[in-house]
PDB file of N, CA and C in Angstrom:
ATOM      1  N   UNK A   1      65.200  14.873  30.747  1.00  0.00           N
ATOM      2  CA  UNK A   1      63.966  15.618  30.950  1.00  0.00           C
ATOM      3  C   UNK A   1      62.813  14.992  30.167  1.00  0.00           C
ATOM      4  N   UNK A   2      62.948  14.364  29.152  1.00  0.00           N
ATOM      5  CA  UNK A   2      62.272  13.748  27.886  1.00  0.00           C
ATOM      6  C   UNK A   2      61.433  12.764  29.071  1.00  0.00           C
ATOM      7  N   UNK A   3      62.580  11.785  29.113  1.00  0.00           N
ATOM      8  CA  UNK A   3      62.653  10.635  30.097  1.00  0.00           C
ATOM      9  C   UNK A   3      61.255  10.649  31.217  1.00  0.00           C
ATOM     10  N   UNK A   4      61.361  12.339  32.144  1.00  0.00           N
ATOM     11  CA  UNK A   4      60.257  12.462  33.291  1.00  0.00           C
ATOM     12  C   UNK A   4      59.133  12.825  32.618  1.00  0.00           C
ATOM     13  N   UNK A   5      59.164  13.488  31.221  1.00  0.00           N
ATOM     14  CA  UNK A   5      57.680  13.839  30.685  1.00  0.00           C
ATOM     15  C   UNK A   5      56.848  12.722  30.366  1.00  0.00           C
ATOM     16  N   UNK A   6      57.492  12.357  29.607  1.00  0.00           N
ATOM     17  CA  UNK A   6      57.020  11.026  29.276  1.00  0.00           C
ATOM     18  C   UNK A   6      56.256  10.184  30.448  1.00  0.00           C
ATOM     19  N   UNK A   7      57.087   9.708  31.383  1.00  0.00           N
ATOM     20  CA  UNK A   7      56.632   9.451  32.290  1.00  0.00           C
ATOM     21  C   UNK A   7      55.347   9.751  33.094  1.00  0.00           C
ATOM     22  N   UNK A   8      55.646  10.733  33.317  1.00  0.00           N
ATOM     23  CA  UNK A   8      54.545  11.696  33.911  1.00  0.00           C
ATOM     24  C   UNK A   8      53.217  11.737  32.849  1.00  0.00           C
ATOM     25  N   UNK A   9      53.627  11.831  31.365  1.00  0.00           N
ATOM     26  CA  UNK A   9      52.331  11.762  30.609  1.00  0.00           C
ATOM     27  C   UNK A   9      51.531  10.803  30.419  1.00  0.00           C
ATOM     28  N   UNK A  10      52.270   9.127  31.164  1.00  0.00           N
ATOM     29  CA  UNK A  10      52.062   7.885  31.097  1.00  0.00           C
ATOM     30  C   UNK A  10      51.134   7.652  32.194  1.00  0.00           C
ATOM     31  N   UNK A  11      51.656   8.551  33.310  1.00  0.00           N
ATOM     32  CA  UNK A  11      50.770   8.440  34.236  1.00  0.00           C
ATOM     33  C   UNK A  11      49.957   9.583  34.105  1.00  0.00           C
ATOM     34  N   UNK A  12      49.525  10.045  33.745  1.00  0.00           N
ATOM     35  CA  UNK A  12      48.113  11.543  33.295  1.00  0.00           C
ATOM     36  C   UNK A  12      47.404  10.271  32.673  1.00  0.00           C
ATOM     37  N   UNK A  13      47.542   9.762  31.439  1.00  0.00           N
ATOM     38  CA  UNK A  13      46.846   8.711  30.594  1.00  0.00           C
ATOM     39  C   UNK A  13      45.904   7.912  31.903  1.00  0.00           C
ATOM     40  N   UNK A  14      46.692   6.691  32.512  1.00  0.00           N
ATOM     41  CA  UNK A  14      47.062   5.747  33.390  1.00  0.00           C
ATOM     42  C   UNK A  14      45.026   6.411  34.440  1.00  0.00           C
ATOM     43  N   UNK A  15      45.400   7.679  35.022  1.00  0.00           N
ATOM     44  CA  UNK A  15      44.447   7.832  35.570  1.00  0.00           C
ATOM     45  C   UNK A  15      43.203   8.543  34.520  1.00  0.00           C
ATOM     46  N   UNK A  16      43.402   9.103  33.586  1.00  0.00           N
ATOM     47  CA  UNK A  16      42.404   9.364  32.412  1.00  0.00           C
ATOM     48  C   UNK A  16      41.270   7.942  32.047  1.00  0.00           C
ATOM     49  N   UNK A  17      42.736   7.133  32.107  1.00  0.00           N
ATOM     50  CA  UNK A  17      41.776   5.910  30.961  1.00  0.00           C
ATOM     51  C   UNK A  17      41.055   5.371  32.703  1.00  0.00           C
ATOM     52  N   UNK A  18      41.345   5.547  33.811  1.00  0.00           N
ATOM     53  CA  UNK A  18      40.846   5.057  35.354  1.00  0.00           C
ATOM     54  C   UNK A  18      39.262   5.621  35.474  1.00  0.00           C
ATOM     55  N   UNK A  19      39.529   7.141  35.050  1.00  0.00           N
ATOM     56  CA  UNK A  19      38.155   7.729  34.932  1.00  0.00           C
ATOM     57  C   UNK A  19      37.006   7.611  33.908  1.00  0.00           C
ATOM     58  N   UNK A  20      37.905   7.130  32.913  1.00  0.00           N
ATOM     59  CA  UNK A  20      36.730   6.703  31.958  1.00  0.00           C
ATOM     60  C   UNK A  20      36.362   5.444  32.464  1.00  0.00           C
ATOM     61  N   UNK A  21      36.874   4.305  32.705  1.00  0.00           N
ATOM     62  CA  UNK A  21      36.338   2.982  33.579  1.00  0.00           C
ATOM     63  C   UNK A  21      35.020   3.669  34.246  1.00  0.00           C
ATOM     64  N   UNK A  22      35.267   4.384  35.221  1.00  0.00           N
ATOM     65  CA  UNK A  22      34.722   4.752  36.242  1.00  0.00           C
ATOM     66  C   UNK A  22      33.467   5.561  35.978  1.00  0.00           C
ATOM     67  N   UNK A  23      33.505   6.700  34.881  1.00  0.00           N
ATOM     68  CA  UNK A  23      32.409   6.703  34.405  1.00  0.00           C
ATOM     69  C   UNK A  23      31.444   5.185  33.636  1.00  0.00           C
ATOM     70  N   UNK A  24      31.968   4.742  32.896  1.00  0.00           N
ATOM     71  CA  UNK A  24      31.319   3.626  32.149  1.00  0.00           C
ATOM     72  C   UNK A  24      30.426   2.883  33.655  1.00  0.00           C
ATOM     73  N   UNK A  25      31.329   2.331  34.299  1.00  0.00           N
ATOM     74  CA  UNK A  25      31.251   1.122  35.530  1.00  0.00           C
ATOM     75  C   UNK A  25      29.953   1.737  36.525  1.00  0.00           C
ATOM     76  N   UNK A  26      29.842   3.069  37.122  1.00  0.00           N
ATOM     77  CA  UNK A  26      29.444   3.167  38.396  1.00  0.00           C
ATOM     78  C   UNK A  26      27.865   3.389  37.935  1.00  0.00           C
ATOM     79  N   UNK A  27      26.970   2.962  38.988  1.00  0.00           N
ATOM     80  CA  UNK A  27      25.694   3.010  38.643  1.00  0.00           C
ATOM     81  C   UNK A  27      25.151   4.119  38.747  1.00  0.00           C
ATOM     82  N   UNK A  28      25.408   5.466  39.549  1.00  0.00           N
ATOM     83  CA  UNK A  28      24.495   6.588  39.598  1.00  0.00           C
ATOM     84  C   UNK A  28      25.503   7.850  38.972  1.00  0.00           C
ATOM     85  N   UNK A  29      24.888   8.773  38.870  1.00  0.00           N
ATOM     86  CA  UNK A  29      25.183  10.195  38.652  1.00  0.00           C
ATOM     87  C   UNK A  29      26.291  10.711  39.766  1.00  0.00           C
ATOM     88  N   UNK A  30      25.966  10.377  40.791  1.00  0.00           N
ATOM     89  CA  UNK A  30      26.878  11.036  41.977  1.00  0.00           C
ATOM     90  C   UNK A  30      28.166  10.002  42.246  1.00  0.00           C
ATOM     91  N   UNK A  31      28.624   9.148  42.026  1.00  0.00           N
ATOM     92  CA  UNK A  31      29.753   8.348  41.698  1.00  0.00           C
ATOM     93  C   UNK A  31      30.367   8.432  40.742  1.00  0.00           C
ATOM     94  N   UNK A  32      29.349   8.377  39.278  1.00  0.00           N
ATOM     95  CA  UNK A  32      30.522   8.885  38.169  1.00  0.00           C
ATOM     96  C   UNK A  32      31.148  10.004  38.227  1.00  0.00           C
ATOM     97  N   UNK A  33      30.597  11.465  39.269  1.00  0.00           N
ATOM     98  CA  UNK A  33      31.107  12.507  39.431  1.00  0.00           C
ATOM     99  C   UNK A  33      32.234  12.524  39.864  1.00  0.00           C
ATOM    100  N   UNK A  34      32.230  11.189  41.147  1.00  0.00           N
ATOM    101  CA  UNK A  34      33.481  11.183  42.005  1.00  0.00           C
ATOM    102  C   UNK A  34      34.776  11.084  40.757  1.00  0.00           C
ATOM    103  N   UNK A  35      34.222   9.999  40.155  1.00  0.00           N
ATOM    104  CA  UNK A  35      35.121   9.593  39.176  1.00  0.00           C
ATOM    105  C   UNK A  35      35.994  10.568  38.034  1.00  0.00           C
ATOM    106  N   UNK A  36      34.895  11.059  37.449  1.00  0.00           N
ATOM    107  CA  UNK A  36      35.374  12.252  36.862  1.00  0.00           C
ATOM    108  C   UNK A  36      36.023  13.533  37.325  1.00  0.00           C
ATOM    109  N   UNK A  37      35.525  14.063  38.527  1.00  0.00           N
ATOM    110  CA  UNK A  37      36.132  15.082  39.635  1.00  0.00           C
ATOM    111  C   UNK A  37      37.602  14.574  39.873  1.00  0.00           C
ATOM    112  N   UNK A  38      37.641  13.462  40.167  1.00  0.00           N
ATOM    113  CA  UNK A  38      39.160  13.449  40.936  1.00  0.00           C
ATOM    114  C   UNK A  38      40.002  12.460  40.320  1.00  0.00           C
ATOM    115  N   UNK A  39      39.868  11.179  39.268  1.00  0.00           N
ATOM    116  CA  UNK A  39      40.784  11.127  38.494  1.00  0.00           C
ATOM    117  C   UNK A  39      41.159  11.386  37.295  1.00  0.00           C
ATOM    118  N   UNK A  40      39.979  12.341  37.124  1.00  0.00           N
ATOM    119  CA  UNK A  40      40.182  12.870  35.568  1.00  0.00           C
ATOM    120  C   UNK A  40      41.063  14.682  35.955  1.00  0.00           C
ATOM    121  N   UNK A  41      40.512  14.758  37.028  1.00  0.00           N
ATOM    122  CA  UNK A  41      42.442  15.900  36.925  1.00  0.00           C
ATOM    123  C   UNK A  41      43.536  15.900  37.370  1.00  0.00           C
ATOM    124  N   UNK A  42      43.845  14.248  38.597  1.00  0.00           N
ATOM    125  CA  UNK A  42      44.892  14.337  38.813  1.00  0.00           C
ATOM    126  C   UNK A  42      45.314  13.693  37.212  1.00  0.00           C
ATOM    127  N   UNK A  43      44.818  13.428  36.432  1.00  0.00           N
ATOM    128  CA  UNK A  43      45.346  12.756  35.130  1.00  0.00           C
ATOM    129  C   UNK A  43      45.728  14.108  33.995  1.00  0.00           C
ATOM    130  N   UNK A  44      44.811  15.213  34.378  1.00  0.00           N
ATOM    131  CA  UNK A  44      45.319  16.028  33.353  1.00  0.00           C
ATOM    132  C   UNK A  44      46.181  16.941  33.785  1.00  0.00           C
ATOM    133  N   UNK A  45      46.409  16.887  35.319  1.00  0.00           N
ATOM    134  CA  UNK A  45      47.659  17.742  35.878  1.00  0.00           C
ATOM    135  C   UNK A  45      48.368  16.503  35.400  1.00  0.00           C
ATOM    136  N   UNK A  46      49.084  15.529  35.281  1.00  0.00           N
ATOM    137  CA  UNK A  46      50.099  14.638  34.825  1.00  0.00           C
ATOM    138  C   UNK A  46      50.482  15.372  33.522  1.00  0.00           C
ATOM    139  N   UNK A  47      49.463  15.071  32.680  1.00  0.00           N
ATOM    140  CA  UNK A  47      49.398  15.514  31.656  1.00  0.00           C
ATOM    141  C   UNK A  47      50.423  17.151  31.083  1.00  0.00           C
ATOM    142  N   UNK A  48      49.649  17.978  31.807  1.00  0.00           N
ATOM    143  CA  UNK A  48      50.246  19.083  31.379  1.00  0.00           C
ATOM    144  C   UNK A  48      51.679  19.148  32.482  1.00  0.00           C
ATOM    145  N   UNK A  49      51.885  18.330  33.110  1.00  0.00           N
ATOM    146  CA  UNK A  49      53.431  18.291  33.975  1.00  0.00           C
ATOM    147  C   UNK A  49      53.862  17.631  32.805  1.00  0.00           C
ATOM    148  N   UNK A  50      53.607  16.520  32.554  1.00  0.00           N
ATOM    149  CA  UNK A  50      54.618  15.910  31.576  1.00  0.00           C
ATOM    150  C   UNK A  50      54.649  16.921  30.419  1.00  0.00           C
ATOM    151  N   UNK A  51      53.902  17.824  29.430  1.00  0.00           N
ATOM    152  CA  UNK A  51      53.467  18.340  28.731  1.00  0.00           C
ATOM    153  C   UNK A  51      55.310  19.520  29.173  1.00  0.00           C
ATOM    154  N   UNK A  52      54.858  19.894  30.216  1.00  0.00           N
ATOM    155  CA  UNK A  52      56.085  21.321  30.793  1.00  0.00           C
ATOM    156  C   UNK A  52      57.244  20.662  30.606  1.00  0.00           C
ATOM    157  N   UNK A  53      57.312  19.480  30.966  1.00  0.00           N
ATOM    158  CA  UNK A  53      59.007  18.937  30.950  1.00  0.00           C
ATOM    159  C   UNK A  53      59.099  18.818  29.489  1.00  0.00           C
ATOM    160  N   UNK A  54      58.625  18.116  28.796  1.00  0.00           N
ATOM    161  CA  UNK A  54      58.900  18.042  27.304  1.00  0.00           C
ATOM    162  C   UNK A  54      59.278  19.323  26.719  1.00  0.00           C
ATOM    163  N   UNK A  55      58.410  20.351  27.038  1.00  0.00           N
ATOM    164  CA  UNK A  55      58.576  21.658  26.350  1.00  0.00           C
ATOM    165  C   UNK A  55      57.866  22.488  27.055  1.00  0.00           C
ATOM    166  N   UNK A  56      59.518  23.104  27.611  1.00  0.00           N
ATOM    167  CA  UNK A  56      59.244  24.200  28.773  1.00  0.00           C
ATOM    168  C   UNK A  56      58.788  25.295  28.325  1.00  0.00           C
ATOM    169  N   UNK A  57      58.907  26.042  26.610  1.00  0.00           N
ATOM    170  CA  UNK A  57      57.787  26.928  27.213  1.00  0.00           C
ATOM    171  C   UNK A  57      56.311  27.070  26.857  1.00  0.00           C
ATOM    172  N   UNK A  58      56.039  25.540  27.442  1.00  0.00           N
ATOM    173  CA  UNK A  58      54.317  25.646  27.217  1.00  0.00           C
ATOM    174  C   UNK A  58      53.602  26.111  29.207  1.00  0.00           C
ATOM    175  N   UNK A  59      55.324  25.719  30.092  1.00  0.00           N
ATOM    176  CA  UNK A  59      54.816  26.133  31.476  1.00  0.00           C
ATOM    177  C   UNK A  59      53.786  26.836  31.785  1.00  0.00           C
ATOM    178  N   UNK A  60      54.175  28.080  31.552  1.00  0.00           N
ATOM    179  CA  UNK A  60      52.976  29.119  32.000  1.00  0.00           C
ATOM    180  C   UNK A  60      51.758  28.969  31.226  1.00  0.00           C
ATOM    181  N   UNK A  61      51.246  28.495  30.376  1.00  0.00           N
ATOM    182  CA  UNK A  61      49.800  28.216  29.694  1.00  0.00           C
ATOM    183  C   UNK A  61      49.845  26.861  30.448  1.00  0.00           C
ATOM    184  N   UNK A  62      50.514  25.753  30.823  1.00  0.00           N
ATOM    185  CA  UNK A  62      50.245  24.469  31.068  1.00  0.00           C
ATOM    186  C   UNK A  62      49.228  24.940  33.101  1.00  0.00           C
ATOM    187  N   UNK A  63      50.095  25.726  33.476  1.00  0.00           N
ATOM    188  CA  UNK A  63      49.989  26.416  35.181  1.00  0.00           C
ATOM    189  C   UNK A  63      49.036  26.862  35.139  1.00  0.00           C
ATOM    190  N   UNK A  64      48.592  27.713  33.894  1.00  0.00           N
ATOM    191  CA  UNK A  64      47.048  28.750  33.620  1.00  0.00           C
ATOM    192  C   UNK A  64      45.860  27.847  33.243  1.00  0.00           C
ATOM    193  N   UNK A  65      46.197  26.672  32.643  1.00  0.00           N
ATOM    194  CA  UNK A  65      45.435  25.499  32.761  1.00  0.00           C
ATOM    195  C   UNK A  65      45.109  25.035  34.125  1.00  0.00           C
ATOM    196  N   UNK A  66      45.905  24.549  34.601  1.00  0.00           N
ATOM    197  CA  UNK A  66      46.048  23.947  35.749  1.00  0.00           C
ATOM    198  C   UNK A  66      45.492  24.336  36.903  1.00  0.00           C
ATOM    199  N   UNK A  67      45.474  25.866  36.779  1.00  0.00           N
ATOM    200  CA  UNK A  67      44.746  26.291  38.220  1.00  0.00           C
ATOM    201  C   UNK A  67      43.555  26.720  37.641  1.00  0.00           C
ATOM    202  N   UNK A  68      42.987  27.275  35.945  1.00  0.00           N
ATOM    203  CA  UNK A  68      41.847  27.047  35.879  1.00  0.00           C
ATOM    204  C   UNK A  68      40.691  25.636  35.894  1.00  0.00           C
ATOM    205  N   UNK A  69      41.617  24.745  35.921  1.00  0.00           N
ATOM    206  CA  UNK A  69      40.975  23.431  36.231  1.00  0.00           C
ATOM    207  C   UNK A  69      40.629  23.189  37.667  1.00  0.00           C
ATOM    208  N   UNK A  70      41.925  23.321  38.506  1.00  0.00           N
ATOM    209  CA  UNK A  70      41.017  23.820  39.878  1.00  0.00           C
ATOM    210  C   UNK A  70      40.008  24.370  40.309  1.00  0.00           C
ATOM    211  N   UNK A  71      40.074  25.506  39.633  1.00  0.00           N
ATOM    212  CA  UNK A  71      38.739  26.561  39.972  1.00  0.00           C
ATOM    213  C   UNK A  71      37.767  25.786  39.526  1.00  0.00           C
ATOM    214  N   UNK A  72      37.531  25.146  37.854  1.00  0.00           N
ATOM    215  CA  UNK A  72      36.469  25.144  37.516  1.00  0.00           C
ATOM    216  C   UNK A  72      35.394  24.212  37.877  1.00  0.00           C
ATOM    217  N   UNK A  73      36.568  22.895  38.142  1.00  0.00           N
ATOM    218  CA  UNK A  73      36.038  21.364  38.499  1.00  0.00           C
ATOM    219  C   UNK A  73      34.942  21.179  39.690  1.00  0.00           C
ATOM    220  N   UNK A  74      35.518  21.966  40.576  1.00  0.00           N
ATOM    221  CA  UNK A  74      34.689  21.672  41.854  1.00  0.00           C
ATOM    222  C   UNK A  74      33.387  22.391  41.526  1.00  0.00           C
ATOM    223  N   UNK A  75      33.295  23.524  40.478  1.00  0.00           N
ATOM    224  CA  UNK A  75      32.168  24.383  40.655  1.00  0.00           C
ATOM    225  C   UNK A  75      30.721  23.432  39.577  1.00  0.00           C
ATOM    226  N   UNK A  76      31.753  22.932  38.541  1.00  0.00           N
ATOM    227  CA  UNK A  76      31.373  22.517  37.275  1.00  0.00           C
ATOM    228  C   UNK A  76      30.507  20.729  37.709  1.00  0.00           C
ATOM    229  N   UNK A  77      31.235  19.890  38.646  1.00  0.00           N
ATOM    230  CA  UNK A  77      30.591  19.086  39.588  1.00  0.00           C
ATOM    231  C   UNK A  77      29.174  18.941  40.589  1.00  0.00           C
ATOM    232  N   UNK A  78      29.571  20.382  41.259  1.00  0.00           N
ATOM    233  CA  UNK A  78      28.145  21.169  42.443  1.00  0.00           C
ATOM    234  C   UNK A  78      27.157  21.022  41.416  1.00  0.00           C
ATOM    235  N   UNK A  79      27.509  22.150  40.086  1.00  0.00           N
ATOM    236  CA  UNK A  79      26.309  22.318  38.886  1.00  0.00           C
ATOM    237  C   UNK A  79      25.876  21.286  38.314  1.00  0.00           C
ATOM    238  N   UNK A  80      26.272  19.829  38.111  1.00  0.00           N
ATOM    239  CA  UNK A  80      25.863  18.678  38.058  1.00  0.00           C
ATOM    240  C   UNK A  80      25.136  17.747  38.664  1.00  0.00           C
ATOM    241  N   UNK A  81      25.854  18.009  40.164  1.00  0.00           N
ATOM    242  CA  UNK A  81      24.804  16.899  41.210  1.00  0.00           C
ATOM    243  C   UNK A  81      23.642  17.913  41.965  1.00  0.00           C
ATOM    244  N   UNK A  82      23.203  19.335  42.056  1.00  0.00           N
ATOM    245  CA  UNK A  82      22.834  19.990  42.022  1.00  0.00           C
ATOM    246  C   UNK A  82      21.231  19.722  40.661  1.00  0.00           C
ATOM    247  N   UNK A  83      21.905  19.765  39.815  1.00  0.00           N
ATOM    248  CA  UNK A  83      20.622  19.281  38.558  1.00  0.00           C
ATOM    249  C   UNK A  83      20.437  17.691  38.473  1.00  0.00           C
ATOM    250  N   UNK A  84      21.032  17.034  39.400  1.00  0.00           N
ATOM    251  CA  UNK A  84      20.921  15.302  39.148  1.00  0.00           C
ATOM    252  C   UNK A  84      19.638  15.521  40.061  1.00  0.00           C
ATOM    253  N   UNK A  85      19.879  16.098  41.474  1.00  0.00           N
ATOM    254  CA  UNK A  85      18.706  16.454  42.993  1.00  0.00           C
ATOM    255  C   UNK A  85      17.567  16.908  42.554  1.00  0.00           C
ATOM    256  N   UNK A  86      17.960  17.823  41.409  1.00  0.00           N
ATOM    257  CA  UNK A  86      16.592  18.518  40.981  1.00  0.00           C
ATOM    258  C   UNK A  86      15.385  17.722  41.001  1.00  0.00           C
ATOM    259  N   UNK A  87      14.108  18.016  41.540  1.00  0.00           N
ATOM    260  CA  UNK A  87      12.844  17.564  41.186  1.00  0.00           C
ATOM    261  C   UNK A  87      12.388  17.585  39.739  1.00  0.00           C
ATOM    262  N   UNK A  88      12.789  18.529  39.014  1.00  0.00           N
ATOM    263  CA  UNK A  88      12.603  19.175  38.081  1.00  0.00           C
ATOM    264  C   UNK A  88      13.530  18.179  36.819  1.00  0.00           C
ATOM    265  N   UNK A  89      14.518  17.086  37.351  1.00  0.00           N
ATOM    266  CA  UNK A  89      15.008  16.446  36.565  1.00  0.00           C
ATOM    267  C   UNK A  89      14.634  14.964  36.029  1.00  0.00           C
ATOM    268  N   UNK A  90      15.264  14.554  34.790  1.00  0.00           N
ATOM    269  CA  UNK A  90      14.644  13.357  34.063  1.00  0.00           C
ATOM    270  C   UNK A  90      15.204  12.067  34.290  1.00  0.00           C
ATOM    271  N   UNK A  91      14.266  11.658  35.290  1.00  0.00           N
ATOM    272  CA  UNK A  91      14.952  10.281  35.465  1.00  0.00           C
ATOM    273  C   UNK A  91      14.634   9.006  34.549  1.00  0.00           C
ATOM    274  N   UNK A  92      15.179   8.139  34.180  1.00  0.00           N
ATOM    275  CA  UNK A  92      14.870   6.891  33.819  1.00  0.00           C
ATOM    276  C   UNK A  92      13.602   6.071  34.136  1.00  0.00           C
TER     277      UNK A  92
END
């Protein structure tokens, strides 16, 4: 069980350290989002999977994570590129 956490936490990292690239690398606001939106939680669902196998009873807080990261990401993204559109915002 050690064996799959591990694993699994190797790959949470694997796409973490993908999204930080990806922030650093991409030239606008609405690409680094992509970046951050979607491999920065399939990296922290790894994370808290590998996190459950190591030590099962962090499950149910790792799951209560997990689907509050769902909820929050997509909303927490909109509220970002939403104020990037703004007229009202500071560009370079």
């Amino acid at each position: 069980m050690e064996l799959i956490g591990v694993a699994l936490i190797t790959i949470g990292l694997v796409f973490r350290i993908i999204s930080v690239i990806g922030v650093i690398r991409f030239p606008d606001a609405f690409t680094r989002l992509h970046a951050t939106g979607k491999a920065a939680t399939v990296g922290l669902f790894g994370l808290l999977a590998g996190a459950s196998f190591i030590m099962p009873a962090l499950i149910w807080k790792a799951l209560a994570l997990g689907l509050f990261m769902l909820a929050a990401a997509p909303v927490v993204s909109h509220a970002i590129a939403s104020a990037e559109r703004s007229p009202h915002s500071v560009r370079e």
